[in-house]
N, C-alpha and C. Protein backbone atom coordinates (compact mmCIF):
# COMPACT_ATOMS: atom_id res chain seq x y z
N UNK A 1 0.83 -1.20 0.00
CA UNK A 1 0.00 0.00 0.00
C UNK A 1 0.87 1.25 0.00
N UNK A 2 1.55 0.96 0.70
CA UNK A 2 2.66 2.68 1.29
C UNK A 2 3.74 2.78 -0.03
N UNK A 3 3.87 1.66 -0.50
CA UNK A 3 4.85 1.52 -2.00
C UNK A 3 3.69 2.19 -3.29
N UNK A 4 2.21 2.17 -3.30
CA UNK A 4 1.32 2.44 -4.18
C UNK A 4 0.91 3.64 -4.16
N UNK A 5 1.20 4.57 -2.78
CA UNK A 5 1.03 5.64 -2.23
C UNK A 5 2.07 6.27 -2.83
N UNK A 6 2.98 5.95 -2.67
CA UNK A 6 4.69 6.77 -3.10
C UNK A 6 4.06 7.14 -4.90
N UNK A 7 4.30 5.79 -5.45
CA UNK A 7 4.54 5.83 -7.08
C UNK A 7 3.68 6.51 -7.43
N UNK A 8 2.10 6.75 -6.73
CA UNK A 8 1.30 7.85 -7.33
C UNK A 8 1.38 8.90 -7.21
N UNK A 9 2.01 9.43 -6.12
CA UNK A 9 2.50 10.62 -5.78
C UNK A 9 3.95 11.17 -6.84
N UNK A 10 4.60 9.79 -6.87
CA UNK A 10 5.71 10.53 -8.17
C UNK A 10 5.34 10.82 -9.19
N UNK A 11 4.13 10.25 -9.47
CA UNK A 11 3.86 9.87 -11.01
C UNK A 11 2.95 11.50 -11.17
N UNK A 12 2.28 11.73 -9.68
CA UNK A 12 1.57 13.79 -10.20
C UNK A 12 2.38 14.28 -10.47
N UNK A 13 3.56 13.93 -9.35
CA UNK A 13 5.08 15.03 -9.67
C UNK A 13 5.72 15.11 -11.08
N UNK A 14 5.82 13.86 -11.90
CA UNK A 14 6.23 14.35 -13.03
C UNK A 14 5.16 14.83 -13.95
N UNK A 15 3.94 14.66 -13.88
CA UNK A 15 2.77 15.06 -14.59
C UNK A 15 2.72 16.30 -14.16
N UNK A 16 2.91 16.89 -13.40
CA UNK A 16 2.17 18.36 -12.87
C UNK A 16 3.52 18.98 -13.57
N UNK A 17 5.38 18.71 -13.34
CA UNK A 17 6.19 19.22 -13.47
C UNK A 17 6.45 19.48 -15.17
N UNK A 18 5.79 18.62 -16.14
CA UNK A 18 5.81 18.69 -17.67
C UNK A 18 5.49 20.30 -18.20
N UNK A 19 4.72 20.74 -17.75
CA UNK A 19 4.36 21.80 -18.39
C UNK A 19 5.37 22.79 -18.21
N UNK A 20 5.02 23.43 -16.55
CA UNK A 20 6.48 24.43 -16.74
C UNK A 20 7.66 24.05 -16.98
N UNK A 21 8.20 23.13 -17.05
CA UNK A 21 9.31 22.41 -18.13
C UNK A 21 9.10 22.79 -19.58
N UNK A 22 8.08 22.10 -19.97
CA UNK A 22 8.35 22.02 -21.82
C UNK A 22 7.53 23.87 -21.85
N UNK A 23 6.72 24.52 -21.76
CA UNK A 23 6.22 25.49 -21.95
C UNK A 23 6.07 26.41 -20.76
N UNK A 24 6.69 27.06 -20.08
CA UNK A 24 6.47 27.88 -18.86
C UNK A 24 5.78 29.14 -18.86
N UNK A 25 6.04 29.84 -20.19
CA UNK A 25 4.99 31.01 -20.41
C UNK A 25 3.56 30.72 -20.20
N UNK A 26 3.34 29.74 -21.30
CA UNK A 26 1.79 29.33 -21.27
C UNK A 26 1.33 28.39 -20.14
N UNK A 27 2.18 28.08 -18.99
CA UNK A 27 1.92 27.43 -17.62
C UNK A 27 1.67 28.53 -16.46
N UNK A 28 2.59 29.65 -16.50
CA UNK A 28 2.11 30.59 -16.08
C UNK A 28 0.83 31.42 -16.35
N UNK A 29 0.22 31.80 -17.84
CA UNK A 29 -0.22 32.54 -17.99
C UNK A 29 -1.88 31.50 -17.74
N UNK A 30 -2.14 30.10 -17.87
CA UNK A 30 -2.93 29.29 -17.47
C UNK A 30 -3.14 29.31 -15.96
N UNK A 31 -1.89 29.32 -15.21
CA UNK A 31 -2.13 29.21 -13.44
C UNK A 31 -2.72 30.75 -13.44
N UNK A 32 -2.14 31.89 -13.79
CA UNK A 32 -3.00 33.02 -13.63
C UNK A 32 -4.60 33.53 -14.09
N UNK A 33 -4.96 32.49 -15.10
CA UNK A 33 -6.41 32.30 -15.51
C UNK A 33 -7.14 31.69 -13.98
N UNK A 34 -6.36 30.45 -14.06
CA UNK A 34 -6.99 29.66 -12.85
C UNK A 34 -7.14 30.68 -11.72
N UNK A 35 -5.90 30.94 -11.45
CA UNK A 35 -6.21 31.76 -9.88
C UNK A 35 -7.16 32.99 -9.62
N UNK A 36 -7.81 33.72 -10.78
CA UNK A 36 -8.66 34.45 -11.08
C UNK A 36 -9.81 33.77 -11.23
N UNK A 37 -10.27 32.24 -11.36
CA UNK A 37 -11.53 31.88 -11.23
C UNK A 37 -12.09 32.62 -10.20
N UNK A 38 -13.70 32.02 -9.58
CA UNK A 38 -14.49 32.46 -8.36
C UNK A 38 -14.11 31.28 -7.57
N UNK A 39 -14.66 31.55 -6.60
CA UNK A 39 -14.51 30.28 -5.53
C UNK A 39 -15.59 28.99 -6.15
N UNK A 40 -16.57 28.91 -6.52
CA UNK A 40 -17.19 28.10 -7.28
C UNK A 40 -16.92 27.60 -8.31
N UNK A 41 -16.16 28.42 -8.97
CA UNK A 41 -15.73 28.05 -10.26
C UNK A 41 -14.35 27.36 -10.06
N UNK A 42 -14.20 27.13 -9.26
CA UNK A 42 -12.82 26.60 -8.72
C UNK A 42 -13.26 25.17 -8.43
N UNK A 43 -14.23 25.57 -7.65
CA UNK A 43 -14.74 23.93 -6.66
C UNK A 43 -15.28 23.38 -7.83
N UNK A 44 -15.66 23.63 -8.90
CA UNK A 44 -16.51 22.62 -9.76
C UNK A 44 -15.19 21.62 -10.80
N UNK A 45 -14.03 23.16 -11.15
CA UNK A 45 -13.12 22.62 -11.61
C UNK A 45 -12.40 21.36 -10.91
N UNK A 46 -12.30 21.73 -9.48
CA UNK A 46 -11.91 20.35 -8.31
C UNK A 46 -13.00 19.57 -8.35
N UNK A 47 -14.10 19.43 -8.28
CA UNK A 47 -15.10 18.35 -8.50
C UNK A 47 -14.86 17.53 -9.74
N UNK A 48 -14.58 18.18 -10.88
CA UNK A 48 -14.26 17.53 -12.39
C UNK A 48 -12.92 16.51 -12.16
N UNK A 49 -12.02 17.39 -11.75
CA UNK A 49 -10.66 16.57 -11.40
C UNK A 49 -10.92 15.20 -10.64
N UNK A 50 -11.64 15.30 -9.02
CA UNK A 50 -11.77 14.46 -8.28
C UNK A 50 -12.84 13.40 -9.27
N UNK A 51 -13.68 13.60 -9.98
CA UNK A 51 -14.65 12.69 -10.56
C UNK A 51 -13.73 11.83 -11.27
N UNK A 52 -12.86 12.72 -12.42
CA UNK A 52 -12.10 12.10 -13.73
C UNK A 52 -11.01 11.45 -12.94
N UNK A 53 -10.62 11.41 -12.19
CA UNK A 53 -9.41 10.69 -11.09
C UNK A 53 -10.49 9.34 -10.86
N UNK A 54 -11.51 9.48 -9.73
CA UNK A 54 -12.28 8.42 -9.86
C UNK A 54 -12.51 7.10 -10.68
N UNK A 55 -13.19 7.85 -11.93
CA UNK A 55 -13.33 7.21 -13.25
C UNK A 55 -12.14 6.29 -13.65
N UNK A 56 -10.92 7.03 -13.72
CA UNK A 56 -9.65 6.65 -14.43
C UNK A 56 -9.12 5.55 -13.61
N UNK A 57 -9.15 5.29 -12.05
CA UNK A 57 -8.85 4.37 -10.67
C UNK A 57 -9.87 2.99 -11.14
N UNK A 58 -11.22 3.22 -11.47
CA UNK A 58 -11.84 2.13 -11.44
C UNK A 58 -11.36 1.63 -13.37
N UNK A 59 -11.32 2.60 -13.75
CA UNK A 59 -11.59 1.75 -15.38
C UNK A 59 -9.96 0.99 -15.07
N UNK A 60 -8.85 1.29 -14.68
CA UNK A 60 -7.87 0.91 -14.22
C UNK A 60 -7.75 -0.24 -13.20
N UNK A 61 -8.56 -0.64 -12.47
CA UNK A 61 -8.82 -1.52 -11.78
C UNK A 61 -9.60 -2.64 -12.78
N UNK A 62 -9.99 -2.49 -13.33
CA UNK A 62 -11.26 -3.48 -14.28
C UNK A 62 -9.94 -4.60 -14.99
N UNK A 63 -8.68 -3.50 -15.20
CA UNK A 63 -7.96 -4.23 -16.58
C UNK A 63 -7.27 -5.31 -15.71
């Protein structure tokens, strides 16, 4: 479990770290869209994430 915990946690780290790597202008100028959402418009964007994470865990479990 604590070994399945780690590798998913590396595996955001290099996913989250791709962008401002390969494109940093347009990673910045996207985090500054984001951070100007509303507070709702934020939580729905985190609701989408947490759903599509969901989704992706079970269709991943099936195989």
């Amino acid at each position: 479990m604590g070994e399945s915990l780690l590798a998913a946690i590396g595996l955001v780290l290099i996913i989250e770290g791709i962008m401002p790597l390969a494109a940093p202008a347009q990673w910045r100028a996207t985090v500054e869209r984001i951070a100007s959402l509303r507070d709702g418009q934020l939580r729905f964007v985190g609701l989408g994430a947490v759903l599509a994470g969901i989704v992706l865990l079970v269709l991943v479990r099936q195989l």
